[in-house]
Each structure stands twice: as structure tokens, then as C-alpha cells.
Protein backbone atom coordinates (compact mmCIF):
# COMPACT_ATOMS: atom_id res chain seq x y z
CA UNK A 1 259.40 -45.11 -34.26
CA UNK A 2 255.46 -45.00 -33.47
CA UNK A 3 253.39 -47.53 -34.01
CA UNK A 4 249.20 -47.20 -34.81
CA UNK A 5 248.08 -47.92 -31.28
CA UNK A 6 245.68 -46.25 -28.66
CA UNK A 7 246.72 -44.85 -25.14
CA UNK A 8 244.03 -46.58 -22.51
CA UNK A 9 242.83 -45.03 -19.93
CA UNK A 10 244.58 -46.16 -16.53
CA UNK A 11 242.98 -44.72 -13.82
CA UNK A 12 239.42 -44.21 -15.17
CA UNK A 13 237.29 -45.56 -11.98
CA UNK A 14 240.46 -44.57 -9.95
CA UNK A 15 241.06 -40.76 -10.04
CA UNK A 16 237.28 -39.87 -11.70
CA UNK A 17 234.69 -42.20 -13.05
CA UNK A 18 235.17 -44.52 -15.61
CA UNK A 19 231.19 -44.06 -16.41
CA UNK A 20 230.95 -41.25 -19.62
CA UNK A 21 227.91 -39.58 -18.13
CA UNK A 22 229.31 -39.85 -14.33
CA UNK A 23 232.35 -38.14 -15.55
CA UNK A 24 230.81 -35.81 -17.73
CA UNK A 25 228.32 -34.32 -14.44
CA UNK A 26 231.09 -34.69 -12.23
CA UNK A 27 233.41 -32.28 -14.60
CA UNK A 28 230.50 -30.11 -15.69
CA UNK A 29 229.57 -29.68 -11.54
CA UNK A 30 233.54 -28.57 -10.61
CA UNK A 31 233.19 -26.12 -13.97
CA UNK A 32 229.75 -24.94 -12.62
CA UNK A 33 230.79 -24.11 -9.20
CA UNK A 34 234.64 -22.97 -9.65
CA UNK A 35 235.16 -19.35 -9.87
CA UNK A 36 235.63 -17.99 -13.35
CA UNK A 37 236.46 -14.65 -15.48
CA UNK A 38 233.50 -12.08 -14.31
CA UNK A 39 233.51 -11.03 -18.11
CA UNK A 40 235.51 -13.07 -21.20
CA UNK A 41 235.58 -10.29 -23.38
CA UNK A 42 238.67 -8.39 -23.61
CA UNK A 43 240.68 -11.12 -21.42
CA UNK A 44 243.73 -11.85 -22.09
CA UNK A 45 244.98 -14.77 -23.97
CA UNK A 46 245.71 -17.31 -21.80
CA UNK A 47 248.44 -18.90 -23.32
CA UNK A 48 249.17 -21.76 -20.06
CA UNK A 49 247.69 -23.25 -16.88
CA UNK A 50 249.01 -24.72 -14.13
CA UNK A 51 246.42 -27.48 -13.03
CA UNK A 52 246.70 -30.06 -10.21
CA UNK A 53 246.37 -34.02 -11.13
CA UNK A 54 244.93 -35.80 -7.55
CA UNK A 55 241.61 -37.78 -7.50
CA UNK A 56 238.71 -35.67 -8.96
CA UNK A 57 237.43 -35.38 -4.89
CA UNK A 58 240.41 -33.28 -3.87
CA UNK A 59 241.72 -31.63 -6.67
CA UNK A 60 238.91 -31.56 -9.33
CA UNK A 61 237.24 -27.98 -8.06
CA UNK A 62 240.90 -26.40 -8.26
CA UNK A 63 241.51 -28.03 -11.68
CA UNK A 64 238.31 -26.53 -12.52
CA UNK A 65 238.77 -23.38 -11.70
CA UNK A 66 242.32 -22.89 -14.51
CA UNK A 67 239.93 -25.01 -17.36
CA UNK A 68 237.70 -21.82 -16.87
CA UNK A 69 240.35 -19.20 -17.72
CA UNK A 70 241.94 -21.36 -20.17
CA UNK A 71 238.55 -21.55 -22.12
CA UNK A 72 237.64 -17.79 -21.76
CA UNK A 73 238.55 -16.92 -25.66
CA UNK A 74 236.75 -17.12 -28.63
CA UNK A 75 240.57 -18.15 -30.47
CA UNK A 76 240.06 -22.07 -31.35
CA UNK A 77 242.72 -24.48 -30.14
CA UNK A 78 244.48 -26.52 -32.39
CA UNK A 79 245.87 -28.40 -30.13
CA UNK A 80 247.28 -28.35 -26.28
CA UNK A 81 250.79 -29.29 -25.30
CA UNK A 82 250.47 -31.38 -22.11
CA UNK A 83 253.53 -31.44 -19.18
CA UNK A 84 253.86 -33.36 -16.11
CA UNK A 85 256.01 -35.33 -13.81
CA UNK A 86 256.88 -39.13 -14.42
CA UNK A 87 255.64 -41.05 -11.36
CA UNK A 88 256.40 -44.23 -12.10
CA UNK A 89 259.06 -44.67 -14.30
CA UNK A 90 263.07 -43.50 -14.33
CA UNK A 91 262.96 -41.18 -17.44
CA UNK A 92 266.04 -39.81 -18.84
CA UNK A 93 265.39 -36.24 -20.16
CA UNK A 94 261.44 -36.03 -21.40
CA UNK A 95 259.00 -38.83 -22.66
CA UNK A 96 256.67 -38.52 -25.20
CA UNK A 97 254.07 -40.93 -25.91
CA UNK A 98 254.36 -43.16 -29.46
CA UNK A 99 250.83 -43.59 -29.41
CA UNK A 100 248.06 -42.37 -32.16
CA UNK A 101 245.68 -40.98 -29.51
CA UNK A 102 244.79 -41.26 -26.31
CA UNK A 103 241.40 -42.76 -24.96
CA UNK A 104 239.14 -41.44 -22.02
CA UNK A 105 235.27 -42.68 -21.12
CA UNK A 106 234.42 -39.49 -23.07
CA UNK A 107 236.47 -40.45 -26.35
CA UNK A 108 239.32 -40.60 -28.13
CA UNK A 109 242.23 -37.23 -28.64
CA UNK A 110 244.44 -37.35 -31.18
CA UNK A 111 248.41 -37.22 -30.72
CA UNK A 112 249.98 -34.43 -32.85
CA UNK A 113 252.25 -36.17 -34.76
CA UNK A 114 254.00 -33.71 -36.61
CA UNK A 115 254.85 -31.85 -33.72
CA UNK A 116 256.11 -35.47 -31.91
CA UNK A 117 258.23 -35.76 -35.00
CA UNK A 118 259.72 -32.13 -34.54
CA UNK A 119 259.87 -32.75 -30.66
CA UNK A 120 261.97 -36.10 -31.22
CA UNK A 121 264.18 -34.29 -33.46
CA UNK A 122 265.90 -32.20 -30.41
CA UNK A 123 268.31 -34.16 -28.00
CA UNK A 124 266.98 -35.21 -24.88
CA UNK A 125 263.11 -35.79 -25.80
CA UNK A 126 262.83 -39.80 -26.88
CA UNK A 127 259.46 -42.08 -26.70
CA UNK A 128 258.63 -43.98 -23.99
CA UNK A 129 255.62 -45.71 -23.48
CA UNK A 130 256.14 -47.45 -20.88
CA UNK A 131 256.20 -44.61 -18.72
CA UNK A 132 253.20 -43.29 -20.48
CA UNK A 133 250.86 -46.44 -19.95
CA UNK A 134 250.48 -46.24 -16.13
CA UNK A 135 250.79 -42.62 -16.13
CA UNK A 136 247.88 -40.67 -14.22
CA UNK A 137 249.02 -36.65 -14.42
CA UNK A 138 247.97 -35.76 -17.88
CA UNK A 139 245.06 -38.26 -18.37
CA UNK A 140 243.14 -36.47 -15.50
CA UNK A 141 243.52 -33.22 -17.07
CA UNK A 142 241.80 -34.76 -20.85
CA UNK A 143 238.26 -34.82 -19.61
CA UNK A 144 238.66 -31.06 -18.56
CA UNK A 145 239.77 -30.11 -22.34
CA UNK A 146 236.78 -32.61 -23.63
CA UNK A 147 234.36 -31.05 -22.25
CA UNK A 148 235.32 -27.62 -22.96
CA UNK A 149 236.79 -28.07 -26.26
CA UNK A 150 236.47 -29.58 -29.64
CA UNK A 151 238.92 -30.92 -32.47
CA UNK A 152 241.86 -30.78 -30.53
CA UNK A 153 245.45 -32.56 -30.55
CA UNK A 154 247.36 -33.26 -27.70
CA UNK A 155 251.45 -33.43 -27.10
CA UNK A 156 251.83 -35.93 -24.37
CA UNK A 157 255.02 -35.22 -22.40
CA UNK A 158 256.73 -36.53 -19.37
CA UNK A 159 259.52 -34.97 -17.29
CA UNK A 160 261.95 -36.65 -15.79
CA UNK A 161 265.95 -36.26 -14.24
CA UNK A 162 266.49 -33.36 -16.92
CA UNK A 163 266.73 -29.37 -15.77
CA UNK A 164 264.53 -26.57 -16.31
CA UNK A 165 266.46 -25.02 -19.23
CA UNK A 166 266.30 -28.33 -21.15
CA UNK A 167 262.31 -28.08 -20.38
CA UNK A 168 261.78 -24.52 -21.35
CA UNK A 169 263.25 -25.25 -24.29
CA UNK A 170 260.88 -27.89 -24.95
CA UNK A 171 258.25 -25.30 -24.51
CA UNK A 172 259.94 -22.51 -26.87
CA UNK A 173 260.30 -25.22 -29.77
CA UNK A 174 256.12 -25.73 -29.65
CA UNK A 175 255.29 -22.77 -28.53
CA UNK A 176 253.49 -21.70 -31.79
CA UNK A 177 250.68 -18.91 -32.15
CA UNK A 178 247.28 -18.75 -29.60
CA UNK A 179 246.00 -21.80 -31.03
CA UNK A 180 248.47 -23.94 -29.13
CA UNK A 181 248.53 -23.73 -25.24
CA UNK A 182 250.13 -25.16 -22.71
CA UNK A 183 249.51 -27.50 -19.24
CA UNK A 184 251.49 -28.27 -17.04
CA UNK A 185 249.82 -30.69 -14.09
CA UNK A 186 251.62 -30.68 -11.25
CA UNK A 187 249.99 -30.54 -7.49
CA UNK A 188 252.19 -28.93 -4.96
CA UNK A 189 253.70 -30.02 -1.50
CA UNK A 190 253.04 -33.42 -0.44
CA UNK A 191 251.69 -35.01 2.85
CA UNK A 192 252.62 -31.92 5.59
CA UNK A 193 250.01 -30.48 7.82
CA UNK A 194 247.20 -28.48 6.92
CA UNK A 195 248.74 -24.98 8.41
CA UNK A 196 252.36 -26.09 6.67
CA UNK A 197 251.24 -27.14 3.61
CA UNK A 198 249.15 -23.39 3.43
CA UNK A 199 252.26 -21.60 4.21
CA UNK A 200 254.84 -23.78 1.68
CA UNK A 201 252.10 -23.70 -1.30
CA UNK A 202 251.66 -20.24 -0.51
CA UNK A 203 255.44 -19.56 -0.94
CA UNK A 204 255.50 -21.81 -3.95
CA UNK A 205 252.55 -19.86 -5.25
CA UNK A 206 254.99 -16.52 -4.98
CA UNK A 207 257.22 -17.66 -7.23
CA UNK A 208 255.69 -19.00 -9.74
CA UNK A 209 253.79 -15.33 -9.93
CA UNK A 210 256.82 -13.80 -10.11
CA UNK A 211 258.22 -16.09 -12.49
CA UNK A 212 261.56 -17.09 -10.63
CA UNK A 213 262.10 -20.85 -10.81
CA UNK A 214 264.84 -20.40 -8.65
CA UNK A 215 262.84 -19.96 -5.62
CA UNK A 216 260.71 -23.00 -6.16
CA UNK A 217 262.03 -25.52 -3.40
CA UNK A 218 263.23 -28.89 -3.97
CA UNK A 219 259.96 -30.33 -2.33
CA UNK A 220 257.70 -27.40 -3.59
CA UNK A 221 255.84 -29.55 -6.64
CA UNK A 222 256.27 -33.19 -7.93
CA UNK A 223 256.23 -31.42 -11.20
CA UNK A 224 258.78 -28.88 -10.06
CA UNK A 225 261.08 -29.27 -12.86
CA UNK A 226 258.04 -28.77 -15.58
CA UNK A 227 256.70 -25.65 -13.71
CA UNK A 228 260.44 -24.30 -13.52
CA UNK A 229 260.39 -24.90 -17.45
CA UNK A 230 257.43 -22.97 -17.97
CA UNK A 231 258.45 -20.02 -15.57
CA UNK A 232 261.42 -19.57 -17.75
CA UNK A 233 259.68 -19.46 -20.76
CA UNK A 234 257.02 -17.35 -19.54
CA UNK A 235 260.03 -14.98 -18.10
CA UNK A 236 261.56 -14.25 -21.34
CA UNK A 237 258.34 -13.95 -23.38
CA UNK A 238 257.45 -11.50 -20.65
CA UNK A 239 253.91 -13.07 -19.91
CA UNK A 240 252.34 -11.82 -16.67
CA UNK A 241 251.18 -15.56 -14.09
CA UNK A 242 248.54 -15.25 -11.65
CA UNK A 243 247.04 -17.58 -9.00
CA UNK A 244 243.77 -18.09 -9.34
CA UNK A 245 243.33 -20.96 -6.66
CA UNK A 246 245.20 -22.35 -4.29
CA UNK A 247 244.04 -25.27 -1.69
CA UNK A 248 244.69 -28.53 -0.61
CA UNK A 249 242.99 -31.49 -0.08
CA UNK A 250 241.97 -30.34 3.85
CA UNK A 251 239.93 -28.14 2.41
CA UNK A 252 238.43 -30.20 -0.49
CA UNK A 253 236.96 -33.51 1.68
CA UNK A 254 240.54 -35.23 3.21
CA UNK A 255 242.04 -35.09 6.80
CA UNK A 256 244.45 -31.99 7.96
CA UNK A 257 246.96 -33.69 9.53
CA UNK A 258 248.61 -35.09 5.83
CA UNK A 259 247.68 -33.30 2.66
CA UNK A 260 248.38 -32.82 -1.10
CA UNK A 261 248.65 -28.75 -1.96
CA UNK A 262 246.88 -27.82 -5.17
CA UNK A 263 247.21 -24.66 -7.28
CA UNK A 264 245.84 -23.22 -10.14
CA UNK A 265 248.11 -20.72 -11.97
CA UNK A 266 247.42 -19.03 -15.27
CA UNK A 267 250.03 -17.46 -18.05
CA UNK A 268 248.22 -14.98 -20.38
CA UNK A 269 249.64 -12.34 -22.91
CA UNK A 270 248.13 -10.31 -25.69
CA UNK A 271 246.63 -11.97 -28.04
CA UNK A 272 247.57 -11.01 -32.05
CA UNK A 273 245.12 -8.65 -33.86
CA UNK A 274 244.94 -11.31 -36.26
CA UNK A 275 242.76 -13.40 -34.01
């Protein structure tokens, strides 16, 4: 059952600013200076991003660069069904948040809640807020969609011990028409060297191009099982990934010796002649 409550911010002044016009330069400077499309017109859809969830510092200019694609259509979103890994809580199966909306320093986003009700309706998905409340991988990627978007909904989900067929079906049940989209934040390998982390994210980065979840390591993401979700989707709906950046935070400001991979990955397909 949900109740009428708000979703606060939990690491606003943590992982970015919890100042609205800090955040909004800082997230307006990593858009500026990322690489985007050379030309929107004729791109393809892109129907989902993979986007990394770190401190703004590290990962914010690789985030960046996947909100660019993402936004390179003229098709409004309705709203954007958000995936990552539970850090801080057990969670059987996935965890969607009971609350109305959820709050950054730049405003308030709405919850979807007829597409919560049709999510909680298939086994395996149940509410959980607790594991929502201290949660930092999908309230990093809201100021992104803020500033690049207007009158959206989210779908708040977290992953936990479940597999990637129970996620990717998750996916298929929302997946909807070009005005729903899909992120899944997730960085990559975790506290190796500079040159190792390169060469695993690299290797991590070949699979999820070529779609096979089953060559994504154990250790290859925290939100491994989400990005394995996605690839299978993606696989059957035949959608083409690429990488569009792919770092870690050695190159973004931190040490070499122990760092956090980030990737940005984008899903596209054809978008209907409706649109």
C-alpha cells in the first residue's frame, strides 16, 4: 500500500550540492563540456542509458555525456523508468519506492503510480522504502533529467538477490512506446588500479555492446544484475548499444592506485513514424 509522502533527498551536499543554483551550474558545466551527438536530427531513438552514480567530481562528466544522447529527440518523455543496485539494504527480488514523488534542491518528480500499481502486480517486485530512503544511485541521476527535461514521471526501482531474466522482465512489462525510457545507474569495477580497472571496464564495456550478459563478470558492475536485465531486453528487441564514454575516477580528479570505473552506454532503435 502507498502512502502520500515525499522521497528526501539523502545525499544532496554529499554526492552534488545541496544549493539549487550550485547544482544547477555544476550539471549545466558537465552537459556543456561532455561530448554530444554532432547533429540530433535523424538520430536514433534512444530508448536507454547506462549512467554511472559516484560523487558529481568523478562521475558527473561521464554521466553527462549519456544525458546528452538521451535528450537528442524532439519525442517528449512521459516519464523515465529508473534501475539501480540496492547498496544498503538486503532486497529480495526488486524494490520500488511507495512514495508520491521524489524531492531534489531543483524540485519535486512525480512517481508514476499507475505503472507502480502494474509493476506490484507481477511476483517478485514489492515496496520497500526503507531501502529507498538512504539510497544514492537513482537520486544522482534526477538532476540530470531536471535539467534537461520537463513534466516527467519517474519509476523508482531497486535490484537486489533476483536474476537477470526476472529483471528484463521488469523492463519488457514497462517498456511502452518512445515516450518512456530507461536508466540504469550502475558504475563499473570497484577500487583496482588505474591500468586494471581500464582493461576490466574495457572488457565489461564489450559486452554490454554486444549485448551478452553472460560475459559480464561477477565483479564487472555493482549494478551487474540491472545491466544484465537490460542487455537481455535490448537482445531480443534487437536494439543496437554503444559506448559513448568510458573512464574512471583516475582520470576525473581521484588517485590511480584505487578507482571506481564509469561508463556511459546508450540503447537506441528506430523510432515510430508516428512520432
Amino acid at each position: 500500500m502507498t502512502t502520500l509522502f515525499t522521497r528526501l533527498p539523502a545525499v544532496a551536499g554529499q554526492f552534488y550540492p545541496a544549493d539549487p543554483e550550485r547544482l544547477e551550474i555544476d550539471v549545466r558545466r558537465y552537459l556543456v563540456e561532455a561530448n554530444g551527438p554532432d547533429d540530433c536530427e535523424d538520430y536514433p531513438l534512444v530508448k536507454a542509458i547506462i549512467a554511472p552514480h559516484a560523487g558529481y567530481p568523478y562521475s558527473g562528466p561521464i554521466a553527462a555525456s549519456a544525458y546528452l544522447q538521451l535528450a537528442c529527440s524532439d519525442i517528449p518523455v512521459r516519464r523515465f523508468i529508473l534501475v539501480g543496485p540496492a547498496h544498503y539494504a538486503s532486497v529480495q527480488g526488486l524494490a520500488i519506492s511507495g512514495a508520491a514523488a521524489f524531492d531534489t534542491p531543483l524540485g519535486r518528480v512525480p512517481v508514476d503510480e499507475v505503472v507502480r500499481a502494474n509493476l506490484l502486480a507481477q511476483p517478485g517486485i514489492t515496496i520497500d522504502d526503507a531501502a529507498h530512503a538512504p539510497e544514492h544511485c537513482l537520486e544522482v541521476q534526477l538532476p540530470f533529467l531536471q535539467e534537461l527535461f520537463l513534466d516527467f514521471s519517474i519509476v523508482p526501482l531497486l535490484v537486489g538477490h533476483t536474476t537477470a531474466e526476472e529483471v528484463a522482465a521488469a523492463l519488457e512489462s514497462v517498456w511502452d512506446g518512445p515516450d518512456t525510457r530507461i536508466i540504469i545507474s550502475s558504475d563499473l569495477s570497484h577500487y583496482h588500479d588505474w591500468q586494471t580497472a581500464r582493461r576490466l571496464d574495457g572488457e565489461t564495456a564489450e559486452a554490454i555492446v554486444a549485448l551478452q550478459p553472460e560475459a559480464l563478470r561477477g565483479d564487472s558492475a555493482c549494478g551487474r544484475a540491472a545491466i544484465a536485465g537490460l542487455l537481455l531486453a535490448a537482445r531480443r528487441r534487437k536494439i543496437q548499444a554503444e559506448t559513448i564514454d568510458l573512464r574512471n575516477s583516475g582520470d576525473t580528479g581521484g588517485p590511480h592506485d584505487r578507482v571506481v570505473g564509469y561508463g556511459a552506454f546508450v540503447f537506441t532503435e528506430t523510432a515510430p513514424a508516428a512520432f
